[in-house]
Protein backbone atom coordinates (compact mmCIF):
# COMPACT_ATOMS: atom_id res chain seq x y z
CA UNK A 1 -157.09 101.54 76.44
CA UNK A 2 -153.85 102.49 78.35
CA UNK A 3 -153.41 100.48 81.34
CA UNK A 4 -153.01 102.80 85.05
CA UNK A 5 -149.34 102.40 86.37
CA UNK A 6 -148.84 102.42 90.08
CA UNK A 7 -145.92 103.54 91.30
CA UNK A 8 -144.53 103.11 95.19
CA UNK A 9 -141.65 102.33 97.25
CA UNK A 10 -140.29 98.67 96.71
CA UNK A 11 -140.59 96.53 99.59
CA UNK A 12 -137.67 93.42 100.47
CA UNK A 13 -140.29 90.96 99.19
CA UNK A 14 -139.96 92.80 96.19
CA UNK A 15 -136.24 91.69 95.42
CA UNK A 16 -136.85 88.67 93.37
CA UNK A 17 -139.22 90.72 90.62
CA UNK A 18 -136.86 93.42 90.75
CA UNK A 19 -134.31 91.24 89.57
CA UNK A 20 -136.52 90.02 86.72
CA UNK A 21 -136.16 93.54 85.91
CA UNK A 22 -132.76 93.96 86.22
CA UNK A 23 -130.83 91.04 85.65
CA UNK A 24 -131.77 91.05 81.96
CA UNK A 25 -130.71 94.67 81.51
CA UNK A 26 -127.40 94.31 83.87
CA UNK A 27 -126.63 91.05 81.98
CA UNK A 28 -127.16 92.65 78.43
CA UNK A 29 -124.34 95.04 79.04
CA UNK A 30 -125.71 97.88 76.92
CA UNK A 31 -127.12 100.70 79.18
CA UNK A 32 -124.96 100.25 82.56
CA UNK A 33 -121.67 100.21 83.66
CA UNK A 34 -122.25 97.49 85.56
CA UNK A 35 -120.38 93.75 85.55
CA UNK A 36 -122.89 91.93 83.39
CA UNK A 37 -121.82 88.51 85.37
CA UNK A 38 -122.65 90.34 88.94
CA UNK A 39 -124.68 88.05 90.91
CA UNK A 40 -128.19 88.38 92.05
CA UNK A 41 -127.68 89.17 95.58
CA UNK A 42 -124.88 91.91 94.10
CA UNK A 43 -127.28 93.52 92.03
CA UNK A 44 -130.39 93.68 94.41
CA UNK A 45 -127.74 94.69 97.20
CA UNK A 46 -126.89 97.62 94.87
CA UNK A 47 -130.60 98.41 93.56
CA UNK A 48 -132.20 98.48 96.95
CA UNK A 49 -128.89 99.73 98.90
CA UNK A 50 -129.21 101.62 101.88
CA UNK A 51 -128.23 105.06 100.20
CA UNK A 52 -131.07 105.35 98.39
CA UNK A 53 -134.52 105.04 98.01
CA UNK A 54 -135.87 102.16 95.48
CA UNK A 55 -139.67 101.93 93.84
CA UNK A 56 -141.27 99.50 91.84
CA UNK A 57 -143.53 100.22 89.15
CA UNK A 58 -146.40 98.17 88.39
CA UNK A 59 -149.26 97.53 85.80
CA UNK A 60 -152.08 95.00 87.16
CA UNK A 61 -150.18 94.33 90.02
CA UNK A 62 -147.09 93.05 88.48
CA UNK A 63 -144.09 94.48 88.65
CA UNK A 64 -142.59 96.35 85.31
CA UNK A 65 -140.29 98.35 86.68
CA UNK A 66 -138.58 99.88 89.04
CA UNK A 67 -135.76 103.14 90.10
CA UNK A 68 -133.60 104.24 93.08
CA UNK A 69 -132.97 107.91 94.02
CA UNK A 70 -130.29 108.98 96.18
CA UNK A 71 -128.33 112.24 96.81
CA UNK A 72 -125.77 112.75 93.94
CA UNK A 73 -122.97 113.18 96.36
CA UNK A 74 -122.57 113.77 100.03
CA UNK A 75 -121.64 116.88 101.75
CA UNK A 76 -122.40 120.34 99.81
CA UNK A 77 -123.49 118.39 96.95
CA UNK A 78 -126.59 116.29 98.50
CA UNK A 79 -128.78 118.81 97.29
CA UNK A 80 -128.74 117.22 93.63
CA UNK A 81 -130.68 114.00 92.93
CA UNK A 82 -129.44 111.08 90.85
CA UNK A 83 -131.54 107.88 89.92
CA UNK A 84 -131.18 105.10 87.60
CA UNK A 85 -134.24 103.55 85.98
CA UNK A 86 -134.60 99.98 84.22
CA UNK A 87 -137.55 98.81 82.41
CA UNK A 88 -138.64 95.17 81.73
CA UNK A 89 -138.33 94.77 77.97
CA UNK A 90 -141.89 93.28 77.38
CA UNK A 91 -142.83 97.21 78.68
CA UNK A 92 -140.62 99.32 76.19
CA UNK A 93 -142.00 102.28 74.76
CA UNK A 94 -145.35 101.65 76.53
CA UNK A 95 -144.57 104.97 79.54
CA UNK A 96 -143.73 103.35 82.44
CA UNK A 97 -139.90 104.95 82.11
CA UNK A 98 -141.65 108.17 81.89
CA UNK A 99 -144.32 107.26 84.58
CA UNK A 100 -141.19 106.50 86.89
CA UNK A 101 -139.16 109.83 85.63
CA UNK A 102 -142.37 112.05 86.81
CA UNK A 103 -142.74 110.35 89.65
CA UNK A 104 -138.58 110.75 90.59
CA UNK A 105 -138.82 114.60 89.75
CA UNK A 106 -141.76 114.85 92.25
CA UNK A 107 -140.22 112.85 94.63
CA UNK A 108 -137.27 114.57 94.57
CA UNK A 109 -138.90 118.24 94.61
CA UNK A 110 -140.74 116.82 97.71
CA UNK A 111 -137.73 115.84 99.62
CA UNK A 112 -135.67 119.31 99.08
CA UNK A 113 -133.77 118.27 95.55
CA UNK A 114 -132.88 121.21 93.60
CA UNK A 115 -131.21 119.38 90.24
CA UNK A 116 -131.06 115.84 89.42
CA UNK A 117 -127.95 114.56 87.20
CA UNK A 118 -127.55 111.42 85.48
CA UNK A 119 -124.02 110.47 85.47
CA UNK A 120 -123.53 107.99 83.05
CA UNK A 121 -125.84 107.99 79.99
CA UNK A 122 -124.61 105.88 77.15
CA UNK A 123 -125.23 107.68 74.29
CA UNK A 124 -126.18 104.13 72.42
CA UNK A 125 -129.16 104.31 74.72
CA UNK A 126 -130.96 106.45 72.47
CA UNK A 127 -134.47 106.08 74.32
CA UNK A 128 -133.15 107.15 77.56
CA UNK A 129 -131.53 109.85 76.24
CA UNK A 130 -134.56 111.26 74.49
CA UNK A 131 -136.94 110.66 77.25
CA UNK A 132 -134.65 112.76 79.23
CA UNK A 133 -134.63 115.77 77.08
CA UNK A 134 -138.27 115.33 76.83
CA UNK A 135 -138.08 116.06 80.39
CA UNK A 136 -136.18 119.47 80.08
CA UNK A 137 -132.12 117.37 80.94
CA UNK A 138 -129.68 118.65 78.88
CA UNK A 139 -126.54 116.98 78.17
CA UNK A 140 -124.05 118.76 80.17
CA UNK A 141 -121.06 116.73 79.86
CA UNK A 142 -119.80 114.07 77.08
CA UNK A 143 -117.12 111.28 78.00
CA UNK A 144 -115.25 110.07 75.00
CA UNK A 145 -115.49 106.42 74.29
CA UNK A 146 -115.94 106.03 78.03
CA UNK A 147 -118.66 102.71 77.56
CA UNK A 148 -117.50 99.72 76.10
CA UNK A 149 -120.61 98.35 74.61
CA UNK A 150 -120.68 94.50 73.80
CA UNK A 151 -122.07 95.41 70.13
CA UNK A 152 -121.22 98.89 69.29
CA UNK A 153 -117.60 98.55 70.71
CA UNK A 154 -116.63 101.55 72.87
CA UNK A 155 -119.37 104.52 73.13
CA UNK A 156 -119.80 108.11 74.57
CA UNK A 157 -121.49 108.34 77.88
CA UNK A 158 -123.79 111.65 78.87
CA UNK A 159 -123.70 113.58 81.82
CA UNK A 160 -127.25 115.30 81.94
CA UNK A 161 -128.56 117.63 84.21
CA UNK A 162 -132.12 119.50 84.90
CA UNK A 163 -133.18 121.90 87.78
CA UNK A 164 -135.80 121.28 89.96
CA UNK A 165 -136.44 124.95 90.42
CA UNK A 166 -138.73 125.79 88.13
CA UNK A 167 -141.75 123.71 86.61
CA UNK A 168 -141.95 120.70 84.90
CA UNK A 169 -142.38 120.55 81.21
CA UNK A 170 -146.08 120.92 79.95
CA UNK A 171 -148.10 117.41 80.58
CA UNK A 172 -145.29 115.53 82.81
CA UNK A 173 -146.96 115.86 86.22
CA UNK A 174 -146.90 112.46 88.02
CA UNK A 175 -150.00 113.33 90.64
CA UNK A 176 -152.04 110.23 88.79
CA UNK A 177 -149.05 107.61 88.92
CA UNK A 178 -149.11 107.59 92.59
């Protein structure tokens, strides 16, 4: 039986199971254009910064994952979303990444979002780039070579882009994740 994900806003006392979620991935190297030797106070400061809103997602009260949304850009372009998502690895393939993508596309419909873009998707990161289309995102840009990955040498990176105008793909609602 499939075990109920609960999904809310992360909390400061939350910082040091973020980073078990996030220091592996950031260290890795393989889905972020991140420094992979960034220190823990660096990484949490730019998880849970002030421009954007962080959540933790969590299975039997432990914490499995977690996202930030923010506005794309300032100005005229605030009105597009932009997240970043990072699972812990003893979670892969088990939902919670698409848990937290439902609940981001609700969130973001609630709070006035029309689109949300992904800026950066390295193409190696074949799971997050299917998810997304799963989700109705569509690759809108490509960036030659523009990742240097620490196995696959340098990589493409995805722009990808979905409205928030119209409804979400059959069976994606996030109304029992929260």
């Amino acid at each position: 039986m499939k075990t109920a994900l609960r999904i809310r806003s992360a909390q400061s006392d939350d910082a040091p199971a973020i980073w078990g979620v996030i220091g592996p991935t950031i260290r890795a190297g393989e889905t972020y254009a991140l420094d992979r030797d960034m220190s823990e106070a660096d990484a949490l400061a730019y998880w849970m910064g002030e421009d954007r809103t962080t959540f933790v997602c969590e299975e039997n009260g432990v914490i499995v994952g977690t996202y930030y949304i923010r506005a794309n850009q300032a100005g005229g372009g605030k009105h597009i979303s932009n997240c970043g998502f990072m699972t812990g690895a003893s979670v892969t393939g088990r939902g919670v990444a698409q848990a937290m993508l439902s609940h981001a596309l609700d969130h973001a419909r609630e709070h006035g979002f029309r689109g949300m873009q992904f800026n950066f998707v390295v193409s190696a990161n074949t799971r997050a780039v299917s998810l997304w289309k799963s989700f109705g995102f569509e690759i809108v840009g490509r960036l030659p070579q523009a990742f240097h990955h620490p196995g696959l040498g340098y990589v493409d990176a995805f722009v990808m882009f979905r409205s928030l105008e119209g409804a979400l793909p059959t069976g994606t609602s996030s109304a029992a994740t929260r």
